[in-house]
PDB file of N, CA and C in Angstrom:
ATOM      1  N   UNK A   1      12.045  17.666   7.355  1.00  0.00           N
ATOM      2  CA  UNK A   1      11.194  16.962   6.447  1.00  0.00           C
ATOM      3  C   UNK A   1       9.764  17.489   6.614  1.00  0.00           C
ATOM      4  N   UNK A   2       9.076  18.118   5.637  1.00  0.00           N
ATOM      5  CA  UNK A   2       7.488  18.639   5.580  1.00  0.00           C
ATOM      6  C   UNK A   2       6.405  16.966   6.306  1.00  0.00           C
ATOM      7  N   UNK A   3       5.427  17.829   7.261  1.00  0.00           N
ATOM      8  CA  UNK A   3       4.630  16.683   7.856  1.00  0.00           C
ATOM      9  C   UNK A   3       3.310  17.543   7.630  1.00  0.00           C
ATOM     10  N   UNK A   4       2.552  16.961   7.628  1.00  0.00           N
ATOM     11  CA  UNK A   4       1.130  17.243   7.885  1.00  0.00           C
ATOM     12  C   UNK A   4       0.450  16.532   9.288  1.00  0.00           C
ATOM     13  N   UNK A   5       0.009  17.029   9.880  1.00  0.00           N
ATOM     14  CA  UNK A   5      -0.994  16.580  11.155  1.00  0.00           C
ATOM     15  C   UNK A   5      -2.476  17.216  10.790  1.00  0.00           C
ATOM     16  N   UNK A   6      -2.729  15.843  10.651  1.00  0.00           N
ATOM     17  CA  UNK A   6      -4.072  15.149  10.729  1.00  0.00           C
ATOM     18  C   UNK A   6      -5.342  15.514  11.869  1.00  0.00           C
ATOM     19  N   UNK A   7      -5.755  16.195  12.121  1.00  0.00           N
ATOM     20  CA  UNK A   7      -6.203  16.573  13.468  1.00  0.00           C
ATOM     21  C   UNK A   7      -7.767  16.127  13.144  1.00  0.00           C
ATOM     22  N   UNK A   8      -8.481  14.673  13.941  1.00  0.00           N
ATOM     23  CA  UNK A   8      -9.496  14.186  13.761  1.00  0.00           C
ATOM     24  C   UNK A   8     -10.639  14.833  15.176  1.00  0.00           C
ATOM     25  N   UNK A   9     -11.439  15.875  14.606  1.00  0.00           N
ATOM     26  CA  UNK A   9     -12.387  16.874  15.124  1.00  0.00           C
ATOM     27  C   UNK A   9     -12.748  16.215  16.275  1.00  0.00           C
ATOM     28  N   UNK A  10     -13.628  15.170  16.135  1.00  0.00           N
ATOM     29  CA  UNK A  10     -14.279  14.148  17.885  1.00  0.00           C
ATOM     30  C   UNK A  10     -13.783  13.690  18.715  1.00  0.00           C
ATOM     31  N   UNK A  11     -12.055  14.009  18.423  1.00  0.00           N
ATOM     32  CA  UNK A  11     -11.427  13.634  19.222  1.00  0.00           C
ATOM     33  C   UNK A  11     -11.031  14.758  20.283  1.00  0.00           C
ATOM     34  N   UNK A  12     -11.489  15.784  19.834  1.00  0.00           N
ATOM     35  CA  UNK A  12     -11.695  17.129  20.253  1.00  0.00           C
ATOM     36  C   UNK A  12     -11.045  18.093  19.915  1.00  0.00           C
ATOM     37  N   UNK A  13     -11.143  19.221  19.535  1.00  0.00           N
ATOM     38  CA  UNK A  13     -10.960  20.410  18.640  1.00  0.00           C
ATOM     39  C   UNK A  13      -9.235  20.980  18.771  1.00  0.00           C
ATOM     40  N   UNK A  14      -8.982  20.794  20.340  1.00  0.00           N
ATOM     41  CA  UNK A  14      -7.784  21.382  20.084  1.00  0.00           C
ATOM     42  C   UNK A  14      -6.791  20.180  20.490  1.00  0.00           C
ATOM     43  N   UNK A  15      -5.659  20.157  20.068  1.00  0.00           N
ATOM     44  CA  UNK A  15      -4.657  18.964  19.446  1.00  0.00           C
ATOM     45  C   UNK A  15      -3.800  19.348  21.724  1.00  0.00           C
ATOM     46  N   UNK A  16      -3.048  18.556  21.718  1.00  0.00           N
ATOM     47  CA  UNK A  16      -2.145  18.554  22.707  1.00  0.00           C
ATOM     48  C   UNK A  16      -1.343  19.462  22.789  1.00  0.00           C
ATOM     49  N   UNK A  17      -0.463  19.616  24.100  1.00  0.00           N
ATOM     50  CA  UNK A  17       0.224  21.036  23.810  1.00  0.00           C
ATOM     51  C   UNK A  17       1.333  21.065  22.615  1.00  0.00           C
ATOM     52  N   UNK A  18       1.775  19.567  23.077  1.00  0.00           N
ATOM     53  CA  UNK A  18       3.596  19.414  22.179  1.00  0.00           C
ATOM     54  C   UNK A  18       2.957  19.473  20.904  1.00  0.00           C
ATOM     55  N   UNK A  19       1.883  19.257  20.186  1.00  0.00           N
ATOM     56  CA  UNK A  19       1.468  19.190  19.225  1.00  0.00           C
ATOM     57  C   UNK A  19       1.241  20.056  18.241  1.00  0.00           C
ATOM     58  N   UNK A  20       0.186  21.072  19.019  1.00  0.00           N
ATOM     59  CA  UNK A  20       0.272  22.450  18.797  1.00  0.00           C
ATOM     60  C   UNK A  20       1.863  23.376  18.877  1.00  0.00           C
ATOM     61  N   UNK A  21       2.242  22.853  19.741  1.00  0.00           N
ATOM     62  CA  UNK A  21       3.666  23.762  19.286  1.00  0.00           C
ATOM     63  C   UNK A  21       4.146  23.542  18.139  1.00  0.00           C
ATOM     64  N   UNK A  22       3.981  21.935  17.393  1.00  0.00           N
ATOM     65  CA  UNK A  22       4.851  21.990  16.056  1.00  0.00           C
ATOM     66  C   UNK A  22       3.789  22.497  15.104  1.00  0.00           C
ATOM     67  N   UNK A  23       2.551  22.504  15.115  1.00  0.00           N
ATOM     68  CA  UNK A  23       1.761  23.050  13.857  1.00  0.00           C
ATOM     69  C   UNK A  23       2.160  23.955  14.326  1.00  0.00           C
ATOM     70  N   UNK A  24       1.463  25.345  15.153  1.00  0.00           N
ATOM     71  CA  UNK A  24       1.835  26.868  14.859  1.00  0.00           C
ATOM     72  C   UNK A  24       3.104  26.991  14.437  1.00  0.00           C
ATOM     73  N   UNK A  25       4.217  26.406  15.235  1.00  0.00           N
ATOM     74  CA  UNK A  25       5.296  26.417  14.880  1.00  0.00           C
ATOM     75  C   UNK A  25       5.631  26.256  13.296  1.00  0.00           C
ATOM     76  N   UNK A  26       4.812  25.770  12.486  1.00  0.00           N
ATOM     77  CA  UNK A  26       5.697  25.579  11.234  1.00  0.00           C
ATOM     78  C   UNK A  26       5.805  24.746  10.873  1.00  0.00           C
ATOM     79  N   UNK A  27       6.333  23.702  11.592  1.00  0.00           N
ATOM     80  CA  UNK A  27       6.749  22.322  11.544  1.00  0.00           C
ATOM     81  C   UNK A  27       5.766  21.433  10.719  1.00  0.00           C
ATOM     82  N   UNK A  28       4.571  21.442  10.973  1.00  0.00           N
ATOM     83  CA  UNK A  28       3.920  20.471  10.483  1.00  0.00           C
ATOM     84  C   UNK A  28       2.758  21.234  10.033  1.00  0.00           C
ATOM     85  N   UNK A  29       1.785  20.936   8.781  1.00  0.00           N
ATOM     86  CA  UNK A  29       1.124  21.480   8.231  1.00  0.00           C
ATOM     87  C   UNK A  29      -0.233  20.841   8.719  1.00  0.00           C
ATOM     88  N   UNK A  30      -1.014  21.864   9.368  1.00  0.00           N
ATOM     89  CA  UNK A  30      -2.571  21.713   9.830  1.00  0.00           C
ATOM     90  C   UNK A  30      -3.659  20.617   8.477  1.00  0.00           C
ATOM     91  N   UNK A  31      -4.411  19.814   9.151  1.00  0.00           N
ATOM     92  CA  UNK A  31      -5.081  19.163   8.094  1.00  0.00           C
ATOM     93  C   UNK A  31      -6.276  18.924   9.507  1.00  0.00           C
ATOM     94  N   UNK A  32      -7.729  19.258   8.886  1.00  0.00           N
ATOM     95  CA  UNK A  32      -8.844  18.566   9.985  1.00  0.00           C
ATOM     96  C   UNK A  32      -9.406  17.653   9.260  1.00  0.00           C
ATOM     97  N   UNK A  33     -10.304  16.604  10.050  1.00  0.00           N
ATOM     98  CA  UNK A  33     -10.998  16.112   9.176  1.00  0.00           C
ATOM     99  C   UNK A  33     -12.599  15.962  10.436  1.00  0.00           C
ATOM    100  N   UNK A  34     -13.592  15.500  10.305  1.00  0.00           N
ATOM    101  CA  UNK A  34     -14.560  15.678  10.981  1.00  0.00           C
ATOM    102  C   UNK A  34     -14.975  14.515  11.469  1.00  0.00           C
ATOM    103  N   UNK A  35     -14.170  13.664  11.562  1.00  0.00           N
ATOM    104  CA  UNK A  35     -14.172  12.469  12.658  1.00  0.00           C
ATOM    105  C   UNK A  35     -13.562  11.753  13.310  1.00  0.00           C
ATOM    106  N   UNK A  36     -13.521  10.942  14.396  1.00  0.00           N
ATOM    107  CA  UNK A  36     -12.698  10.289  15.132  1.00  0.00           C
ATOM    108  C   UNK A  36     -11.234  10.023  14.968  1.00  0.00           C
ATOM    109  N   UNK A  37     -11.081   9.098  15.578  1.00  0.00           N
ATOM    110  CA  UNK A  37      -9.184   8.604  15.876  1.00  0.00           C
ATOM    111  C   UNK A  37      -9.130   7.602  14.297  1.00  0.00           C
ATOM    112  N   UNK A  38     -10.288   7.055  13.717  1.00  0.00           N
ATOM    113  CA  UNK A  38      -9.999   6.149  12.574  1.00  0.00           C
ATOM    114  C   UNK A  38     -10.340   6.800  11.428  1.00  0.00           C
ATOM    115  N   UNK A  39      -9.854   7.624  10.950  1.00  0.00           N
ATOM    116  CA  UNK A  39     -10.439   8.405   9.660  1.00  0.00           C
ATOM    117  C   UNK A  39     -10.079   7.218   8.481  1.00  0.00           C
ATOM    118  N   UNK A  40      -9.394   6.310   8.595  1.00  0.00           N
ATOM    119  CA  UNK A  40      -9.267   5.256   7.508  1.00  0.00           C
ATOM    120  C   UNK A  40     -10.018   4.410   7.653  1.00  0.00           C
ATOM    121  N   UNK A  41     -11.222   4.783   8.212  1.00  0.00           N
ATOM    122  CA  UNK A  41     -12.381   3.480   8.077  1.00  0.00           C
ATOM    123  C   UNK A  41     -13.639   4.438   8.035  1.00  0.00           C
ATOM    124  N   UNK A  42     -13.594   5.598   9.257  1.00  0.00           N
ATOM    125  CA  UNK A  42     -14.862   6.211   8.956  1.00  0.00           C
ATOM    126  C   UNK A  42     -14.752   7.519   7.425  1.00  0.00           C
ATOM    127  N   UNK A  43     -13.493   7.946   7.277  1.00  0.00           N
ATOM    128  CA  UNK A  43     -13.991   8.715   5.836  1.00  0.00           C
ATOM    129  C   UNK A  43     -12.613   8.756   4.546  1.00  0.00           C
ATOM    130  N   UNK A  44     -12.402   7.441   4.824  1.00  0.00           N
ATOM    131  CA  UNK A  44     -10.883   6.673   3.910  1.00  0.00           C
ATOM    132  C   UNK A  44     -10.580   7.993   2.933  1.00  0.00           C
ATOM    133  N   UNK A  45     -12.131   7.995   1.911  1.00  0.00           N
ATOM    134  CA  UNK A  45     -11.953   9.193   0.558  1.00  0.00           C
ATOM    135  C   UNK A  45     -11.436  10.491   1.172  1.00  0.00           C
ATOM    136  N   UNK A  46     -11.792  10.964   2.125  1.00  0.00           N
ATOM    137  CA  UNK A  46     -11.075  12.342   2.824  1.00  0.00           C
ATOM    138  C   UNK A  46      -9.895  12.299   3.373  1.00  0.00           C
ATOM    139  N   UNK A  47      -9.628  11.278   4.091  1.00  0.00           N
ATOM    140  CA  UNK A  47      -8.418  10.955   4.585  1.00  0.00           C
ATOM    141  C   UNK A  47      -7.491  10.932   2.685  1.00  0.00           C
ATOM    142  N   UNK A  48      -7.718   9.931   2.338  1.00  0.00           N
ATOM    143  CA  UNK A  48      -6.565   9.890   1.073  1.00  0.00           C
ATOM    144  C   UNK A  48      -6.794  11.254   0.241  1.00  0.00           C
ATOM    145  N   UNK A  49      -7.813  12.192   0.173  1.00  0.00           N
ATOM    146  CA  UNK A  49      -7.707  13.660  -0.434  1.00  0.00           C
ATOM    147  C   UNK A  49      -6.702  14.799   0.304  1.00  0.00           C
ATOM    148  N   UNK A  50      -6.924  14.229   2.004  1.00  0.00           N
ATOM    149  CA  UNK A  50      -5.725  15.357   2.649  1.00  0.00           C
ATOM    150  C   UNK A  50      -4.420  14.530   1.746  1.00  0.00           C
ATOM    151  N   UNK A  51      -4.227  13.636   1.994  1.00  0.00           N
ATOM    152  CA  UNK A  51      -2.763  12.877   2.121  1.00  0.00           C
ATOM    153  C   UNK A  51      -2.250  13.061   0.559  1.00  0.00           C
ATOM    154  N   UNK A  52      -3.059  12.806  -0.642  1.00  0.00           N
ATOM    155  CA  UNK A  52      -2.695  13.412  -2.205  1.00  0.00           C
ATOM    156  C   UNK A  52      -2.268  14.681  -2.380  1.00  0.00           C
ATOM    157  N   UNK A  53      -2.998  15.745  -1.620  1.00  0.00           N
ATOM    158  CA  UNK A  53      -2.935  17.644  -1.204  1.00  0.00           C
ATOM    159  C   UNK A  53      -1.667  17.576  -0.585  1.00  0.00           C
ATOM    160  N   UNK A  54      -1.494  16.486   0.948  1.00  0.00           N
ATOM    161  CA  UNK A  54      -0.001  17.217   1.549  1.00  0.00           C
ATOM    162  C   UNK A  54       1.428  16.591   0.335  1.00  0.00           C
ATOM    163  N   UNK A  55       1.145  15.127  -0.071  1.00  0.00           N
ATOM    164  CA  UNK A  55       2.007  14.554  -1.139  1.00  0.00           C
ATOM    165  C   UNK A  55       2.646  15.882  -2.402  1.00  0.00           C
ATOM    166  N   UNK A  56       1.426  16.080  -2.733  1.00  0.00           N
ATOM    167  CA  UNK A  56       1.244  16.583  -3.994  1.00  0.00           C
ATOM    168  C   UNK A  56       2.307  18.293  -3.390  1.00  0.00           C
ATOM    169  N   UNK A  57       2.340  18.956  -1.733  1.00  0.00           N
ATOM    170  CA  UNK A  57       2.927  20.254  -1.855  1.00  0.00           C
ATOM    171  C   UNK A  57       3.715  20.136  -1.378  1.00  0.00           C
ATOM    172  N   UNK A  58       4.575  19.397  -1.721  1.00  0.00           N
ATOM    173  CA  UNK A  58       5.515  18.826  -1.310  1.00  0.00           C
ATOM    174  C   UNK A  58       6.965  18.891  -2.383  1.00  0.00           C
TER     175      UNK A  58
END
């Protein structure tokens, strides 16, 4: 099933290992956004523009 991971920048730049194995891997499609662990409160409109983009290539 196609995933997107969300990777919120202040939480710090590079994601966990198991994590990174499934983005490079393929598995899940890279998405950043430029703030914290709550992107549905600090930038909702960016958060729902990744999530329409991964919906929409799908």
């Amino acid at each position: 099933m196609p995933a997107t991971h969300v990777k919120c920048l202040l939480d710090g730049a590079v994601p966990p290992p198991a994590v990174a194995d499934w983005v490079e891997g393929g598995r899940w499609e890279p998405a950043e956004l430029d703030t914290g662990h709550w992107p549905m409160f600090s930038q909702p409109r960016e958060l729902a523009r990744v999530l329409r983009e991964s919906a929409a290539a799908d």
